[in-house]
Protein backbone atom coordinates (compact mmCIF):
# COMPACT_ATOMS: atom_id res chain seq x y z
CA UNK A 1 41.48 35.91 99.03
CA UNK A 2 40.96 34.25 95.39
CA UNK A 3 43.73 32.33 94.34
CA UNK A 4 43.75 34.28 91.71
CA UNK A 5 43.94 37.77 92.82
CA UNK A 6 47.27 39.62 92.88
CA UNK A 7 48.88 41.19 95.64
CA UNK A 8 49.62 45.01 95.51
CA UNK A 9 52.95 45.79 94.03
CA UNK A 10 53.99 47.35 96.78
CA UNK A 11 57.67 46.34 97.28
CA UNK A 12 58.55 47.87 93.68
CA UNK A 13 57.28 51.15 95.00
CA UNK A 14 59.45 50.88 98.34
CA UNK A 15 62.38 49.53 96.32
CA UNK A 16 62.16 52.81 94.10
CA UNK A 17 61.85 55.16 96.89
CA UNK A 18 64.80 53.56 98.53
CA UNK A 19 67.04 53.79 95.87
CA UNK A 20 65.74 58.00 95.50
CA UNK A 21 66.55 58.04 99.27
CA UNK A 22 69.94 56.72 98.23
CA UNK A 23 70.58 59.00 95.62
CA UNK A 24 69.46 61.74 98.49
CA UNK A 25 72.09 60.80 100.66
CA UNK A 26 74.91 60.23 98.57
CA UNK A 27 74.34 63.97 96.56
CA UNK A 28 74.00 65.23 100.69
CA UNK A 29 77.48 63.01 101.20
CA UNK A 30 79.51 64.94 98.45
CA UNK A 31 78.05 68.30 98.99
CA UNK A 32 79.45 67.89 102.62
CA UNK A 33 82.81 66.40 101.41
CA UNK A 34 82.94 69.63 99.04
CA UNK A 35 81.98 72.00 101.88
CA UNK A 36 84.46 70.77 104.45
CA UNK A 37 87.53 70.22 101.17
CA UNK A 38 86.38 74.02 100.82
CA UNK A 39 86.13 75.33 104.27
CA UNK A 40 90.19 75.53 105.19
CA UNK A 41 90.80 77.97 101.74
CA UNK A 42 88.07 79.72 103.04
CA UNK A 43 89.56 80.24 106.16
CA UNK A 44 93.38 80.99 104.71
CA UNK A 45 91.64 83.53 102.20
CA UNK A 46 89.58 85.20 104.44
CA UNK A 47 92.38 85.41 107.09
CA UNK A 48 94.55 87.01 104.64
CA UNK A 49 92.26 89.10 103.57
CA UNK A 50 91.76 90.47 106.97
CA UNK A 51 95.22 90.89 107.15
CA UNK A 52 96.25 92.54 103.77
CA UNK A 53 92.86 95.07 105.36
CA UNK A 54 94.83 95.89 108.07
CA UNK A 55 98.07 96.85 106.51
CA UNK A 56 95.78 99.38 103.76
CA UNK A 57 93.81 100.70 106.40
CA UNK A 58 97.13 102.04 108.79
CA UNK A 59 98.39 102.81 106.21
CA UNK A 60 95.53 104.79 104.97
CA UNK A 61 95.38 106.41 108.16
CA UNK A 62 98.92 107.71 108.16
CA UNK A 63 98.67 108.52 104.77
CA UNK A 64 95.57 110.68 105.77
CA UNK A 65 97.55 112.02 108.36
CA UNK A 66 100.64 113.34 106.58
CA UNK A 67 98.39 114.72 103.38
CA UNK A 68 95.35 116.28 105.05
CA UNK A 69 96.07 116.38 108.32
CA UNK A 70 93.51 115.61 111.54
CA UNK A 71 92.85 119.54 112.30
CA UNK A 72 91.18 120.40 108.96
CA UNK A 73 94.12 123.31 108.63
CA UNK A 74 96.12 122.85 105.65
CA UNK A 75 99.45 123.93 107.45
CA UNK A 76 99.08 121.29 110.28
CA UNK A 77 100.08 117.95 108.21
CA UNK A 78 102.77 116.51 108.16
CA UNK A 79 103.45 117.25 104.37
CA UNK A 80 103.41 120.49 105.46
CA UNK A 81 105.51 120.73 108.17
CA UNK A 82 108.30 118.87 106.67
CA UNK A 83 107.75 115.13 108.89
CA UNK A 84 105.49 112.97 107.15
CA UNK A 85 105.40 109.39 108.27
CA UNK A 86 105.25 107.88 105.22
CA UNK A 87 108.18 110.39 103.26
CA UNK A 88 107.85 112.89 100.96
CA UNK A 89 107.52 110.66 98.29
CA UNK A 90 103.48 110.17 98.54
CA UNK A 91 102.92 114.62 99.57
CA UNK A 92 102.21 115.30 96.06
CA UNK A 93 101.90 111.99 94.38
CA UNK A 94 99.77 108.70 94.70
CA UNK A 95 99.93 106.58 97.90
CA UNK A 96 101.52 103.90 96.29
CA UNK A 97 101.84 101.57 99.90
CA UNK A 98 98.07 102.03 100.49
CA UNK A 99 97.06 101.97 96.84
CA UNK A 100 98.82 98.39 96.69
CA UNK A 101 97.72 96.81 100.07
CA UNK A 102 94.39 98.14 99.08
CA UNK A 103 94.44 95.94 95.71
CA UNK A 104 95.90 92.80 97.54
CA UNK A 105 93.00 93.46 99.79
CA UNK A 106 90.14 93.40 97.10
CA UNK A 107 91.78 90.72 95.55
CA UNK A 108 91.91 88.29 98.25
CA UNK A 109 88.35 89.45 99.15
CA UNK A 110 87.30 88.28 95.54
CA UNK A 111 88.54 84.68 95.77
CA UNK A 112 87.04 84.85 99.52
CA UNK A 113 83.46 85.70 98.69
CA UNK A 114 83.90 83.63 95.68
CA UNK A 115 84.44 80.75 97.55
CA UNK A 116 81.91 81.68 100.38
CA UNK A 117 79.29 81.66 96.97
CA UNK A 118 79.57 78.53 96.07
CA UNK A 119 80.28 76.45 98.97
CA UNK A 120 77.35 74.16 98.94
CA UNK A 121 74.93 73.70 102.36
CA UNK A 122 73.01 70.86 102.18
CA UNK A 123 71.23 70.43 105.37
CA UNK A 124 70.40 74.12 105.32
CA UNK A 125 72.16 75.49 108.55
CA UNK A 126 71.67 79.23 107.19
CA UNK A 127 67.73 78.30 107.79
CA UNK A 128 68.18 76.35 110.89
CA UNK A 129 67.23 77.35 114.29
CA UNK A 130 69.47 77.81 117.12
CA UNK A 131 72.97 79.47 117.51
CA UNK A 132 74.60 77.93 114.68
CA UNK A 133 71.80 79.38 112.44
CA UNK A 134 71.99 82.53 113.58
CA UNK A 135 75.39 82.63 113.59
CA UNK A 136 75.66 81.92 110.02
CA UNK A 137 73.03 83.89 108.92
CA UNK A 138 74.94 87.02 110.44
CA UNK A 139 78.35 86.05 108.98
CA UNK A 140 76.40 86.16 105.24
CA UNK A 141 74.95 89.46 106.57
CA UNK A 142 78.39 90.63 107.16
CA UNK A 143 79.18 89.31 103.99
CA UNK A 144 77.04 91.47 102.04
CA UNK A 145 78.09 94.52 104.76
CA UNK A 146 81.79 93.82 103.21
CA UNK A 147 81.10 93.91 99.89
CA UNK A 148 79.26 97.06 99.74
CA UNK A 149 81.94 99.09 101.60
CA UNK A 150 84.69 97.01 99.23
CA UNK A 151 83.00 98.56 96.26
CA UNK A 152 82.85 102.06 98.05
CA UNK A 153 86.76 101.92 98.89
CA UNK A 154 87.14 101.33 95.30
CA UNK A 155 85.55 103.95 93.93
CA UNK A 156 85.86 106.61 96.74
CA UNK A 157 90.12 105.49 96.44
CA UNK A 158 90.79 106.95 92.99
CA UNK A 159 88.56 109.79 92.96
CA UNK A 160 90.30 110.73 96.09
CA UNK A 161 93.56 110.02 94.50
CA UNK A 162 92.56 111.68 91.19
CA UNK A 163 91.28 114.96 92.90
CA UNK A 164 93.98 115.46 95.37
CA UNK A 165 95.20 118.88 93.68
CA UNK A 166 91.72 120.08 94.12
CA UNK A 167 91.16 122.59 96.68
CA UNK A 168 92.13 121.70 100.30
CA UNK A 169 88.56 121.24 101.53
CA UNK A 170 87.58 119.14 98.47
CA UNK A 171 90.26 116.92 99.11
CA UNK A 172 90.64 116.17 103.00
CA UNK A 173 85.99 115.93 102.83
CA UNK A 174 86.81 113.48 100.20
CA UNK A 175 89.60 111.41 102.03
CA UNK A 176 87.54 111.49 105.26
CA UNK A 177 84.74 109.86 103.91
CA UNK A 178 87.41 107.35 102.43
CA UNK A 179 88.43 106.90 105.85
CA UNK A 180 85.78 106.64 107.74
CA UNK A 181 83.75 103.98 104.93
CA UNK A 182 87.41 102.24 105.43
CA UNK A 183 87.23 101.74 109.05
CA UNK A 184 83.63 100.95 108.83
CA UNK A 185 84.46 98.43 106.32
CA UNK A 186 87.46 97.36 108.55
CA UNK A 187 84.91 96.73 111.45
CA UNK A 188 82.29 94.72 109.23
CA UNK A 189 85.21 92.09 108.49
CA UNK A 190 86.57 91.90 111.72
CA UNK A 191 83.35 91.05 113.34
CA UNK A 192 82.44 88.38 110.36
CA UNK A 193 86.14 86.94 110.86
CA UNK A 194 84.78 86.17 114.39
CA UNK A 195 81.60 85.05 113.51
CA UNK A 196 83.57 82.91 111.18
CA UNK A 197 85.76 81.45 113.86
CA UNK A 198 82.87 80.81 116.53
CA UNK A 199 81.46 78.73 113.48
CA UNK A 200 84.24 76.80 112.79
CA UNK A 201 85.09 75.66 116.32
């Protein structure tokens, strides 16, 4: 080699893409910090949402129960046989109980999926292979699964409410479908709550 001639600048180059690979790390570093600082409110607020679920859909049920009755005949409830489980109070009027689990419900749900949004997944588990993958993957599924029926409960829940003078038939068609999308909905968040626990242990 000349003595003149000039080597290739080649450690500049490798110094650069070390410090980029640097920069990679430490933005992968804080997104993991984040996810795992978010991960335990994600837990508390899904859990209670799960719970909150429970208490509006029993009492949904009973509240089914007393105003329309399992038989489809409008003299076997317990409104109208005098011994509704939930009083007398909710045979003609709103179901305040179930109306107000039902809005702690979508509430809590809100700040859960929220949260679920915008916790941050920088090595890309919900692409990985494996279990874990797959696992995750379903529990977004499930995710989705919840919202829609969330969004049905709130819509089928008033017009239910609102149309209870209607004729017998109306009503009890209309309160069994708000039952049955309830349970449904009930079912999609119980199995992401285990999905959800199976990926945190």
């Amino acid at each position: 080699m000349a003595v003149d001639e000039a080597p290739l600048p080649i450690p500049a180059v490798t110094a650069v893409e070390t410090d980029d690979e640097d920069d990679q790390s430490a933005e992968i570093g804080r997104e993991l910090r984040l996810r795992e600082d978010l991960k335990p409110w994600h837990i508390v607020l899904g859990t209670a949402t799960w719970t909150s679920m429970n208490v509006a859909t029993i009492l949904g049920f009973l509240h089914f129960s007393d105003r329309w009755g399992w038989s489809g005949d409008p003299l076997d409830t317990g409104c109208a046989r005098g011994d509704p489980i939930l009083g007398t109070d909710f045979c003609d009027g709103p179901a305040i109980p179930h109306f107000a689990a039902a809005i702690g419900t979508a509430v809590f749900f809100t700040a859960t999926f929220t949260l679920g949004l915008f916790m941050p997944d920088p090595l890309g588990s919900a692409q990985a292979e494996g279990e874990r993958g797959t696992l995750l993957r379903l529990h977004q599924v499930l995710r989705w699964g919840v919202l829609a029926g969330m969004v049905a409960q709130l819509i089928l829940g008033p017009v239910t409410s609102a149309l209870r003078s209607e004729p017998f038939e109306t009503g009890r068609a209309l309160a069994a479908t708000h039952v049955t999308v309830g349970a449904l909905t009930w079912a999609m968040m119980t199995a992401q709550g285990i999905v959800g626990d199976l990926l945190a242990f």
